[in-house]
Protein backbone atom coordinates (compact mmCIF):
# COMPACT_ATOMS: atom_id res chain seq x y z
CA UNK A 1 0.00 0.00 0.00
CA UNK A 2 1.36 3.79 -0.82
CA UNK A 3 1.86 6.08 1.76
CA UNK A 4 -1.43 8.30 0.12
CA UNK A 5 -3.96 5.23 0.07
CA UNK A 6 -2.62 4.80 3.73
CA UNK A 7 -3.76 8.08 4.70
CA UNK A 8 -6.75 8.14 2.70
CA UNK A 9 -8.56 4.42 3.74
CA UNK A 10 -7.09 4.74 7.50
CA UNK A 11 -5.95 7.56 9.16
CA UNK A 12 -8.76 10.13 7.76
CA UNK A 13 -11.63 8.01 8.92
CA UNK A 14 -9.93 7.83 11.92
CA UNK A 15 -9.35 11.00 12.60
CA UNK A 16 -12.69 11.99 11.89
CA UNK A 17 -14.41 9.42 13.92
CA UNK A 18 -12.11 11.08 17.01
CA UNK A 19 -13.14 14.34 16.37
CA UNK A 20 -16.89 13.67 16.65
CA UNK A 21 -16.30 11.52 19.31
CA UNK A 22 -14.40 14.12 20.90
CA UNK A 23 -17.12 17.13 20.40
CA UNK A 24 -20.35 15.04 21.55
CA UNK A 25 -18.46 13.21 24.74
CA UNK A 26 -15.90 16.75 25.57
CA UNK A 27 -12.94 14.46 24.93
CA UNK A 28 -11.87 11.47 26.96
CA UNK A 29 -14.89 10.26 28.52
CA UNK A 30 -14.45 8.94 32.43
CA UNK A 31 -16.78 8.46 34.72
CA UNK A 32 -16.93 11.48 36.71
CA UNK A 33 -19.91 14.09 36.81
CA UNK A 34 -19.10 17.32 35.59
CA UNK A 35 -18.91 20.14 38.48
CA UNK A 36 -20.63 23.24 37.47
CA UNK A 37 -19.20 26.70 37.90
CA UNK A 38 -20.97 27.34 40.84
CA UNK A 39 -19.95 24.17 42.70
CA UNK A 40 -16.93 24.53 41.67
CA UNK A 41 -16.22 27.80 43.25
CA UNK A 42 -17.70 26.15 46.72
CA UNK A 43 -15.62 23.90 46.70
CA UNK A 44 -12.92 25.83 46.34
CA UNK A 45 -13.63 28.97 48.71
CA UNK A 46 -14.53 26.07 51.32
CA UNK A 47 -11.47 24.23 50.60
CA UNK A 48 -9.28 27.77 50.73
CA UNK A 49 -11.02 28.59 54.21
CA UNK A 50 -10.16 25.30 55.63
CA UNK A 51 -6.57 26.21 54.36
CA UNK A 52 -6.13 29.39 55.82
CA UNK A 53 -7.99 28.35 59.52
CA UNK A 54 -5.50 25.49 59.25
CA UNK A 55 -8.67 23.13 59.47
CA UNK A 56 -8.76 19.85 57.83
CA UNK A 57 -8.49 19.97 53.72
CA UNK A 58 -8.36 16.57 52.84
CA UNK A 59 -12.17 16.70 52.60
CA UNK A 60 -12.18 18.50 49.70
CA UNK A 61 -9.65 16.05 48.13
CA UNK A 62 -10.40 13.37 45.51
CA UNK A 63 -8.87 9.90 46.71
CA UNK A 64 -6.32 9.63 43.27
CA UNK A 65 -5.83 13.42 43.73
CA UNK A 66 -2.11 14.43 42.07
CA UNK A 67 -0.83 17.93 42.72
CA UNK A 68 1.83 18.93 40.79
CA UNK A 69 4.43 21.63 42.07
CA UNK A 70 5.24 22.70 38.35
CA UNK A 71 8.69 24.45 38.97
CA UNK A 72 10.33 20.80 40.78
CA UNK A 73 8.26 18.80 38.42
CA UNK A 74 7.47 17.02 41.88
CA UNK A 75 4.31 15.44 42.54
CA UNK A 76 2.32 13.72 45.43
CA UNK A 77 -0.39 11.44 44.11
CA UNK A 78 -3.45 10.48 47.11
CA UNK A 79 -5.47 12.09 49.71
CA UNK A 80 -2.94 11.65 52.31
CA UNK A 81 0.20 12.35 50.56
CA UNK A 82 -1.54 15.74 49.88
CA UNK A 83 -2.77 16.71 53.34
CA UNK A 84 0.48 15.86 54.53
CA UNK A 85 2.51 18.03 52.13
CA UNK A 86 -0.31 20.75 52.37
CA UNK A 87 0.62 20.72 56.72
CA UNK A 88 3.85 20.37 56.06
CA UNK A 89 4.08 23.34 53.72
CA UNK A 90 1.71 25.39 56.02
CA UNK A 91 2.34 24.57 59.71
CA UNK A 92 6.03 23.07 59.67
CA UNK A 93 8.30 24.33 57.26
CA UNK A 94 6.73 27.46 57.14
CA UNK A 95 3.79 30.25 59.20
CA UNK A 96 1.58 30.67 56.35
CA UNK A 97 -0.87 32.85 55.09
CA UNK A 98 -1.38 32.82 51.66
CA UNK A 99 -3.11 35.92 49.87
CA UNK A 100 -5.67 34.78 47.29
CA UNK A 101 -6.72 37.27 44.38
CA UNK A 102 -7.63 36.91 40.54
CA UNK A 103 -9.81 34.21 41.91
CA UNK A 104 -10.62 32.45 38.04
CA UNK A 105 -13.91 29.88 38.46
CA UNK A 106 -14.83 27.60 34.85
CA UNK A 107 -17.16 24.20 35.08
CA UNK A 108 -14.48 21.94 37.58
CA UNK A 109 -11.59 24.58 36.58
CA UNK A 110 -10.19 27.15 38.54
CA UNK A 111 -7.38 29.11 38.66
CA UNK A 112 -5.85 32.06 41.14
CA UNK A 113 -3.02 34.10 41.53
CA UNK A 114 -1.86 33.72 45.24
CA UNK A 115 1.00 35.57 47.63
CA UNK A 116 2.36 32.85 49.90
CA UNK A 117 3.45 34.62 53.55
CA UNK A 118 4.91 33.61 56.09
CA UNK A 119 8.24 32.75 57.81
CA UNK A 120 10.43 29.84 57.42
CA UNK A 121 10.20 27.63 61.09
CA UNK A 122 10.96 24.01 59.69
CA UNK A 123 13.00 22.08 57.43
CA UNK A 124 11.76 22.58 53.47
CA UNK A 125 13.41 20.50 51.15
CA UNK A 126 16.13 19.87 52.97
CA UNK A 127 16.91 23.50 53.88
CA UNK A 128 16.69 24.01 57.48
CA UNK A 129 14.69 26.59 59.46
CA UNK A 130 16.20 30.26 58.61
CA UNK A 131 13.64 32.44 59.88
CA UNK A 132 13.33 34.55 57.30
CA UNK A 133 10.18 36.55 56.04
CA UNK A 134 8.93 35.22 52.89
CA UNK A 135 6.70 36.20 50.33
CA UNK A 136 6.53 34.43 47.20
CA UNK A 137 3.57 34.99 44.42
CA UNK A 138 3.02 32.32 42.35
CA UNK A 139 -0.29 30.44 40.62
CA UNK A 140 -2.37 27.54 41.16
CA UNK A 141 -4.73 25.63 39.16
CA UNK A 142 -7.76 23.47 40.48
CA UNK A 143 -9.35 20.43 38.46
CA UNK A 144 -12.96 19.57 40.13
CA UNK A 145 -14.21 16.25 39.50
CA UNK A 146 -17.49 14.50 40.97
CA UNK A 147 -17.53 17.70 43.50
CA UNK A 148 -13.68 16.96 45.26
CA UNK A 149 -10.17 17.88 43.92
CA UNK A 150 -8.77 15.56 41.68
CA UNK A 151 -5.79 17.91 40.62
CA UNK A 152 -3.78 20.83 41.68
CA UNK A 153 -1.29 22.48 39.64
CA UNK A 154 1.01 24.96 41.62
CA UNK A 155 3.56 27.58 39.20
CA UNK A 156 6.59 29.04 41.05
CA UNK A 157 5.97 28.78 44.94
CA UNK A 158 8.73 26.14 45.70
CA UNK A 159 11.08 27.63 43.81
CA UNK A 160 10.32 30.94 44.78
CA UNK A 161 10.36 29.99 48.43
CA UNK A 162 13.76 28.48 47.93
CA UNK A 163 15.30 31.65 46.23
CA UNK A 164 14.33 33.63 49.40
CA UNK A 165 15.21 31.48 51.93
CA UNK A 166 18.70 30.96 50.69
CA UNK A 167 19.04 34.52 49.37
CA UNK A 168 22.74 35.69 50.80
CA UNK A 169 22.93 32.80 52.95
CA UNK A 170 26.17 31.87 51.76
CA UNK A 171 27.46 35.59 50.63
CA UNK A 172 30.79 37.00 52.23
CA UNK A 173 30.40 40.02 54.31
């Protein structure tokens, strides 16, 4: 078979059996129920008040929920990996009290521009306690599924967190 007739008896049906799959199902079709706009920015406010009261947040957390800190590419994958590395981040390495604004809500997306406070008390990433003032902006992105949290995306805090806590630390007088 040619390379054309390939193309032509193959990979165009294909492609166009995809693409109306993928406009009447919205793509790769799983089992979840779509979270409306209004749920979704519940969820989140609820799940960002928990945060900041340093209440429980693993409530708000799917159970295969994988946040990604983008500028690491680290990840922790399940409801108690995350809950841990949210106290951890929060209460031990750090006094935190992030700033939300540009609060972004779509249908099970959301997105917001956030100043992370606070002063370094623990051990983060191997750097021990300095305490130094911090405040690092950075942005995070929220996937909603069936009404929890199935993903977090998080752009620039840990690297921006390590910048100032080791900023002159090792500078001559």
């Amino acid at each position: 078979m040619t390379r054309g007739l390939i193309w032509t008896q193959v990979l165009i049906p294909f492609v166009w059996v995809a693409s109306i799959l993928s406009a009447t199902t919205g793509g790769v079709r799983d089992n979840s129920v779509p979270t409306t706009r209004a749920r979704t920015s519940e969820v989140l406010r609820e799940y960002i008040t928990a945060l900041l009261s340093k209440g429980p947040t693993d409530v708000y957390f799917a159970d295969d929920i994988v946040v990604t800190m983008v500028d690491l590419d680290q990840q922790f994958v399940g409801r108690e990996a995350v809950e841990q590395a949210v106290v951890n981040l929060h209460q031990v390495a750090f006094t935190a009290a992030p700033e939300v604004s540009q609060f972004i809500v779509g249908s099970g997306i959301a997105s917001a521009e956030i100043v992370f406070t606070g002063i370094h008390i623990g051990d983060f990433l191997g750097i021990p306690a300095t305490g130094r003032e911090v405040r690092v902006p950075y942005v995070a992105v929220w996937e909603l599924a069936d009404d929890k949290i199935a993903a977090i995306r998080l752009y620039g805090p840990a690297s921006g967190l390590i910048q100032q806590i080791t900023a002159n630390a090792t500078r001559a007088s």
